[in-house]
C-alpha atoms as a PDB file:
ATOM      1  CA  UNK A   1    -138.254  68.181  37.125  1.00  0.00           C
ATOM      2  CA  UNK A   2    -134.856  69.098  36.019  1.00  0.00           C
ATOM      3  CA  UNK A   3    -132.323  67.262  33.859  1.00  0.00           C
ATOM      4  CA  UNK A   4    -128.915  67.877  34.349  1.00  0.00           C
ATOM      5  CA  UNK A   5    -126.471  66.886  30.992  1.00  0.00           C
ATOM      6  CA  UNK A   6    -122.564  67.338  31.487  1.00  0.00           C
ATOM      7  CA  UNK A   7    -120.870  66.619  28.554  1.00  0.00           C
ATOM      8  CA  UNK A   8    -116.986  66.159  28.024  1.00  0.00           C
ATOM      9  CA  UNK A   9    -114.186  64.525  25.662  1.00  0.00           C
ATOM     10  CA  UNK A  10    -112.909  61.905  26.444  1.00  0.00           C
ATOM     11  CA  UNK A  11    -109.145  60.388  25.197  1.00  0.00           C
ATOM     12  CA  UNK A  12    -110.023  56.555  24.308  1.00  0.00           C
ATOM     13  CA  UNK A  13    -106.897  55.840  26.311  1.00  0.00           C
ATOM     14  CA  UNK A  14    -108.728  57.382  29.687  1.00  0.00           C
ATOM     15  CA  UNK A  15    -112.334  55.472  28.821  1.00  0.00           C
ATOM     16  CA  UNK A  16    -111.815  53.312  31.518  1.00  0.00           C
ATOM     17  CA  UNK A  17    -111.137  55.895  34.393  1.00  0.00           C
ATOM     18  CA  UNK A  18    -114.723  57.262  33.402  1.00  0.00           C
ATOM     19  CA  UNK A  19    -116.109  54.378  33.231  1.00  0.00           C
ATOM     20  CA  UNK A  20    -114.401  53.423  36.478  1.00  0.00           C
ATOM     21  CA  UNK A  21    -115.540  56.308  37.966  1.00  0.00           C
ATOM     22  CA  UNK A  22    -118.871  55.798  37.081  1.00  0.00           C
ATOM     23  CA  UNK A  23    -119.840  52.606  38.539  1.00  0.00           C
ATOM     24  CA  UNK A  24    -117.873  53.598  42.076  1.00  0.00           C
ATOM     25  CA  UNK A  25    -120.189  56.235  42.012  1.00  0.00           C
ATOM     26  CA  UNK A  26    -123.219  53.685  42.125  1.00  0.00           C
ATOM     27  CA  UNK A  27    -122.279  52.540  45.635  1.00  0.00           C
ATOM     28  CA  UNK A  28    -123.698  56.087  46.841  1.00  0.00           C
ATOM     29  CA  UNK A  29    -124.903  57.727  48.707  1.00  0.00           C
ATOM     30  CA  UNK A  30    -126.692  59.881  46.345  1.00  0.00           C
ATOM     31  CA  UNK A  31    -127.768  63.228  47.023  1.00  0.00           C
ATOM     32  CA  UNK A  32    -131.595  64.012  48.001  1.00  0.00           C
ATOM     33  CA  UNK A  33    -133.390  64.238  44.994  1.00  0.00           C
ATOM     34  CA  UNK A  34    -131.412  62.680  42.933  1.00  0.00           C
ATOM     35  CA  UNK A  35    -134.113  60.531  40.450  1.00  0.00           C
ATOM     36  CA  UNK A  36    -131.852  59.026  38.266  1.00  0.00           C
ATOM     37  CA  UNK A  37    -128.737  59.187  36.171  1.00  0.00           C
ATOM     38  CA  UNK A  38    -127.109  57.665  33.268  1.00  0.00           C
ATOM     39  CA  UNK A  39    -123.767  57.282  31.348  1.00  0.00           C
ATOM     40  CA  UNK A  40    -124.032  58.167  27.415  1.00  0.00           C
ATOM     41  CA  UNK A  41    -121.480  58.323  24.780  1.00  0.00           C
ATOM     42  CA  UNK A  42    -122.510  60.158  21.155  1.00  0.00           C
ATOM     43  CA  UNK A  43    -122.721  57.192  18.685  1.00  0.00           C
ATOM     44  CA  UNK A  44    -121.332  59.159  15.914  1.00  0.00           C
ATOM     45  CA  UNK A  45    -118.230  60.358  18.138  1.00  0.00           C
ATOM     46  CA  UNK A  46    -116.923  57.874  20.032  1.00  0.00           C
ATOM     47  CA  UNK A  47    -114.960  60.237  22.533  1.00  0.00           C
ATOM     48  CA  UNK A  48    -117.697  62.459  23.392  1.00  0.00           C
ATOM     49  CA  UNK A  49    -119.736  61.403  26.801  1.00  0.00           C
ATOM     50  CA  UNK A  50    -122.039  62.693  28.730  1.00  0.00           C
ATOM     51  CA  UNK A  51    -124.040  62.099  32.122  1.00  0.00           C
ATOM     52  CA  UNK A  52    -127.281  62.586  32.132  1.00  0.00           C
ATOM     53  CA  UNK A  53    -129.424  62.962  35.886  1.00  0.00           C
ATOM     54  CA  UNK A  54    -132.630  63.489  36.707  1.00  0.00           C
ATOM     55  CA  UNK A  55    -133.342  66.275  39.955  1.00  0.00           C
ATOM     56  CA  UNK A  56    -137.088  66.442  41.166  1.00  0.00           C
ATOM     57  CA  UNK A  57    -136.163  69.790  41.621  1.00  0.00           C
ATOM     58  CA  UNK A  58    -134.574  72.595  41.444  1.00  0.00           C
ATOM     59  CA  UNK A  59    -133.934  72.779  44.837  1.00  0.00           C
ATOM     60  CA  UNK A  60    -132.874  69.992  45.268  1.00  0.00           C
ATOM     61  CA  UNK A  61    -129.804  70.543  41.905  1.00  0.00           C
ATOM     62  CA  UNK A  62    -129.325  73.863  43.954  1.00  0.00           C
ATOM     63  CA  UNK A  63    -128.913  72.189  47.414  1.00  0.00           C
ATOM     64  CA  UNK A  64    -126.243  69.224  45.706  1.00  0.00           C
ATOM     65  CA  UNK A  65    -124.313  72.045  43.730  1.00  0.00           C
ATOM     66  CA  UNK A  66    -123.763  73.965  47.389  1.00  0.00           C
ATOM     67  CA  UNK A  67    -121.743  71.128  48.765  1.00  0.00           C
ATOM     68  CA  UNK A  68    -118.947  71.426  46.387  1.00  0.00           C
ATOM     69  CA  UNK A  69    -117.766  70.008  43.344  1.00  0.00           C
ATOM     70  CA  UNK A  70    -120.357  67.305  41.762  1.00  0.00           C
ATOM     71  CA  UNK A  71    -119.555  64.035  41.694  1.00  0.00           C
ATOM     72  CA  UNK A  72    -120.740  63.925  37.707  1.00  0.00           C
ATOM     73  CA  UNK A  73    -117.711  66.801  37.405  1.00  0.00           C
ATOM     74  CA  UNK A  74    -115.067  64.749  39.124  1.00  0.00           C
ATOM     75  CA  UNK A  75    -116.045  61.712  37.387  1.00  0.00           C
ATOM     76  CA  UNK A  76    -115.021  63.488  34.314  1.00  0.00           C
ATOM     77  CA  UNK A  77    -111.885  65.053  35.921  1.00  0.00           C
ATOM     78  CA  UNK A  78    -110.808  61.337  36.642  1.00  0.00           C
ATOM     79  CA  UNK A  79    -110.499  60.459  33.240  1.00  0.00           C
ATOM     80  CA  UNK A  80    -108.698  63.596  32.608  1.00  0.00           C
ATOM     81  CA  UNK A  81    -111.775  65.571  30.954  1.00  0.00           C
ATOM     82  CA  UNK A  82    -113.264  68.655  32.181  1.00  0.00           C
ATOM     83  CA  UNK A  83    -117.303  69.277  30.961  1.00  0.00           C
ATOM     84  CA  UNK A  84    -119.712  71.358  30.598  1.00  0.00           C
ATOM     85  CA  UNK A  85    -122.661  71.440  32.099  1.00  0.00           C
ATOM     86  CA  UNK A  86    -126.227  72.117  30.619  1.00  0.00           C
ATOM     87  CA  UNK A  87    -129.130  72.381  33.179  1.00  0.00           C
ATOM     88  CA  UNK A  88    -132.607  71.280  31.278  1.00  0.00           C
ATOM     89  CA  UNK A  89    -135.924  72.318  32.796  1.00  0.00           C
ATOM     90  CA  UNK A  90    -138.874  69.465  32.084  1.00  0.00           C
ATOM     91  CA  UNK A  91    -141.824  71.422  30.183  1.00  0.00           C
ATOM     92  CA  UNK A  92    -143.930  68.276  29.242  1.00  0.00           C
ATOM     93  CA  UNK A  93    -143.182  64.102  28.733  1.00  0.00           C
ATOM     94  CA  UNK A  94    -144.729  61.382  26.639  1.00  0.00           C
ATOM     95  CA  UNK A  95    -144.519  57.935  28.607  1.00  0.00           C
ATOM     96  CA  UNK A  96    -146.209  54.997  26.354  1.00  0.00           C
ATOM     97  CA  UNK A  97    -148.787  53.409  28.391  1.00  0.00           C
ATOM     98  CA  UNK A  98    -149.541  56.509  31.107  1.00  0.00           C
ATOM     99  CA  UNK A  99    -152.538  58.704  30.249  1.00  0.00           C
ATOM    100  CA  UNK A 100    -151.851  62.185  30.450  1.00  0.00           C
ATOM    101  CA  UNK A 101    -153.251  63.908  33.302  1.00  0.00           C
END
């Protein structure tokens, strides 16, 4: 599984593009593979945000980022912010309740 994490500045003035532009998104379609994603802001930085989304694979980040600019990039772009991007690759998970396999 891989986690995808852009992260960006955002002016307080422009919070509600990104916001905005985050809940358009939710209408779809989504990409294949596409798990799951979420909108975060830093609690001790009120500007800084940051989407975080879930790939089951690689392959499947690879096949999204060949169709052109993300979506999780414009998002950012509509609020006048430009991120980076960090790509995280899941070693290992600890889910309350789920035995380990």
């Amino acid at each position: 599984m891989i986690l995808t994490v852009l992260e960006a500045r955002v002016a307080a003035d422009r919070e509600a593009d990104l916001r905005a532009a985050y809940r358009e998104a939710a209408a779809g379609p989504f990409p294949p593979g596409l798990l799951r994603s979420s909108l975060y802001r830093l609690t001790t930085d009120a500007a800084v945000w940051h989407i975080a989304t879930r790939w089951e694979s690689r392959a499947a980040l690879d096949a999204m980022r060949g169709q052109g600019t993300p979506r999780g990039v414009l998002m950012f772009r509509a609020a006048g912010a430009e991120p980076t991007l960090s790509v995280l690759e899941l070693v290992d998970e600890l889910v309350p309740g789920r035995p380990k396999p």
